[in-house]
Protein backbone atom coordinates (compact mmCIF):
# COMPACT_ATOMS: atom_id res chain seq x y z
CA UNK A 1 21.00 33.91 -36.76
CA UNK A 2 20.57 34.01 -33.10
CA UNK A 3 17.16 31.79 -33.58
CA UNK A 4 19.62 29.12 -35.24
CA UNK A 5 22.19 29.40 -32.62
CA UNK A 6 19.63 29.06 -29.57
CA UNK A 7 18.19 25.86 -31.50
CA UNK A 8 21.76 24.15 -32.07
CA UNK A 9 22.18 24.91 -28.45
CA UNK A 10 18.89 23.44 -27.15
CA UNK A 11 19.28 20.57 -29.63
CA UNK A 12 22.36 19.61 -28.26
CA UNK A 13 22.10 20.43 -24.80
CA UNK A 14 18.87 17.61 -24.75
CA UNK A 15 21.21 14.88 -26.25
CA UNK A 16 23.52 15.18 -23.15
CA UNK A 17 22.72 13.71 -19.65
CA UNK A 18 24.54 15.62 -16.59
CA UNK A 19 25.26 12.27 -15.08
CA UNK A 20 27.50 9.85 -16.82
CA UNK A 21 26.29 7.06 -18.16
CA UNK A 22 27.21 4.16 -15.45
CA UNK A 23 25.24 6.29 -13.12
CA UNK A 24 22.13 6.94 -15.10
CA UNK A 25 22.19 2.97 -15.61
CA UNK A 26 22.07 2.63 -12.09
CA UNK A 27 19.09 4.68 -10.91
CA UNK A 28 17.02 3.31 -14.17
CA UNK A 29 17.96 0.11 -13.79
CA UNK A 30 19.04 -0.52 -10.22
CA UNK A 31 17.09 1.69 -7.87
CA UNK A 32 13.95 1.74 -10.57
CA UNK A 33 13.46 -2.28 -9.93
CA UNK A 34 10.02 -2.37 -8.34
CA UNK A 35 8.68 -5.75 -8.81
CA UNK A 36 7.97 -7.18 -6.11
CA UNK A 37 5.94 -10.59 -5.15
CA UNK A 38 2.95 -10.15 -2.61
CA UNK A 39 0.08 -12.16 -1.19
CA UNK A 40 -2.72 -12.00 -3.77
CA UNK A 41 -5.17 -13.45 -0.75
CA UNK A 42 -8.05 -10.93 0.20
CA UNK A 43 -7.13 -9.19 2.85
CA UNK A 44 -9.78 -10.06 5.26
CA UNK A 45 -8.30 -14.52 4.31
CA UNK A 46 -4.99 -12.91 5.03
CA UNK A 47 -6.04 -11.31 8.81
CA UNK A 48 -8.12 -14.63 9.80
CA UNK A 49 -5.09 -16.93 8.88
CA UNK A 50 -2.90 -14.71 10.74
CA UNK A 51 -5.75 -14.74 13.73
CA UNK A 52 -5.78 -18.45 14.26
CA UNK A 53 -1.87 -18.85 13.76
CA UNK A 54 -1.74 -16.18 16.50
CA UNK A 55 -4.50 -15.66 18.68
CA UNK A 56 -2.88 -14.06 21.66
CA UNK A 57 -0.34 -11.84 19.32
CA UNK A 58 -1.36 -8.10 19.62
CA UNK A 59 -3.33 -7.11 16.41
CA UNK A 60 -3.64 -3.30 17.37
CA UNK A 61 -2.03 -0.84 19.94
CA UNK A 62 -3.07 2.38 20.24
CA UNK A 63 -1.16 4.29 22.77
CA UNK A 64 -1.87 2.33 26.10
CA UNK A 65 -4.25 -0.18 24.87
CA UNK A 66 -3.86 -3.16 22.75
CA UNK A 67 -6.14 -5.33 21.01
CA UNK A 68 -5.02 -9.42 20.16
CA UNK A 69 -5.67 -11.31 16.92
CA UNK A 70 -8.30 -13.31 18.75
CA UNK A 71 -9.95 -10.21 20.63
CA UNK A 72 -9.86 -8.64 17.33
CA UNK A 73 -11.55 -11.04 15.24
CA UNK A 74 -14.28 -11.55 17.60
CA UNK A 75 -15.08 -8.05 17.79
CA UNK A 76 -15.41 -8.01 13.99
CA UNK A 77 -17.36 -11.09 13.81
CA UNK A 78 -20.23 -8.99 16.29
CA UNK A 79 -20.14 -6.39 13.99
CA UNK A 80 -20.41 -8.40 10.51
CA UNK A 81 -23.66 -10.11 12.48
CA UNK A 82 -24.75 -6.95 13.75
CA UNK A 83 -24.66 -5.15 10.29
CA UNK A 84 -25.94 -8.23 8.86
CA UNK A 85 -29.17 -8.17 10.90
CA UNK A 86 -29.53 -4.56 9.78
CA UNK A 87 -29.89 -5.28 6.17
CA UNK A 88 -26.24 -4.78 5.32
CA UNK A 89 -25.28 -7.06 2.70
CA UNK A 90 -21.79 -8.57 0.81
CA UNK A 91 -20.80 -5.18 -1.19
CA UNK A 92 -22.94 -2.93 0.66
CA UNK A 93 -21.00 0.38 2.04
CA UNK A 94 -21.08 1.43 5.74
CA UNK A 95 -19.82 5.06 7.25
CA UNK A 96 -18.10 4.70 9.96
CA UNK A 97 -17.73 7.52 12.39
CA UNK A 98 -14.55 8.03 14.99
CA UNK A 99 -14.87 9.76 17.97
């Protein structure tokens, strides 16, 4: 008997939502909206686009210091033909250590 009773309870107890039904709607159907558009470019066609439409903007800060677009990409373009003339090719992984 009890078994039966503890089932009807369960049973019936999943068919019922604590929140009414205008706000389960809303975070399902509001809040859960996640599409969103974004720039399908690579990443690295997104930053040299940004570099050339603003050299001089500051690209990095790190506490006191700051780095511009143009600063920025130059440094990276030593270090593409730097790892370049060390064999590194398109695809290749490189470590990089932090001091």
């Amino acid at each position: 008997v009890y078994q039966s009773l503890l089932a009807d309870l369960a049973a019936s107890h999943q068919s019922r939502s604590l929140l009414p039904e205008y706000e389960v709607r809303y975070l399902t159907e509001v809040l859960n909206q996640t599409d969103k558009a974004y720039n399908r470019q690579p990443l690295i066609s997104q930053f040299i686009q940004q570099a050339k439409a603003t050299p001089d903007a500051i690209a990095l800060r790190c506490q006191e210091e700051t780095l511009t677009y143009q600063a920025l990409a130059s440094q990276a373009e030593r270090l593409a033909h730097y790892l370049n003339e060390m064999g590194v090719g398109v695809g290749d992984r490189v470590g990089i250590g932090l001091p």
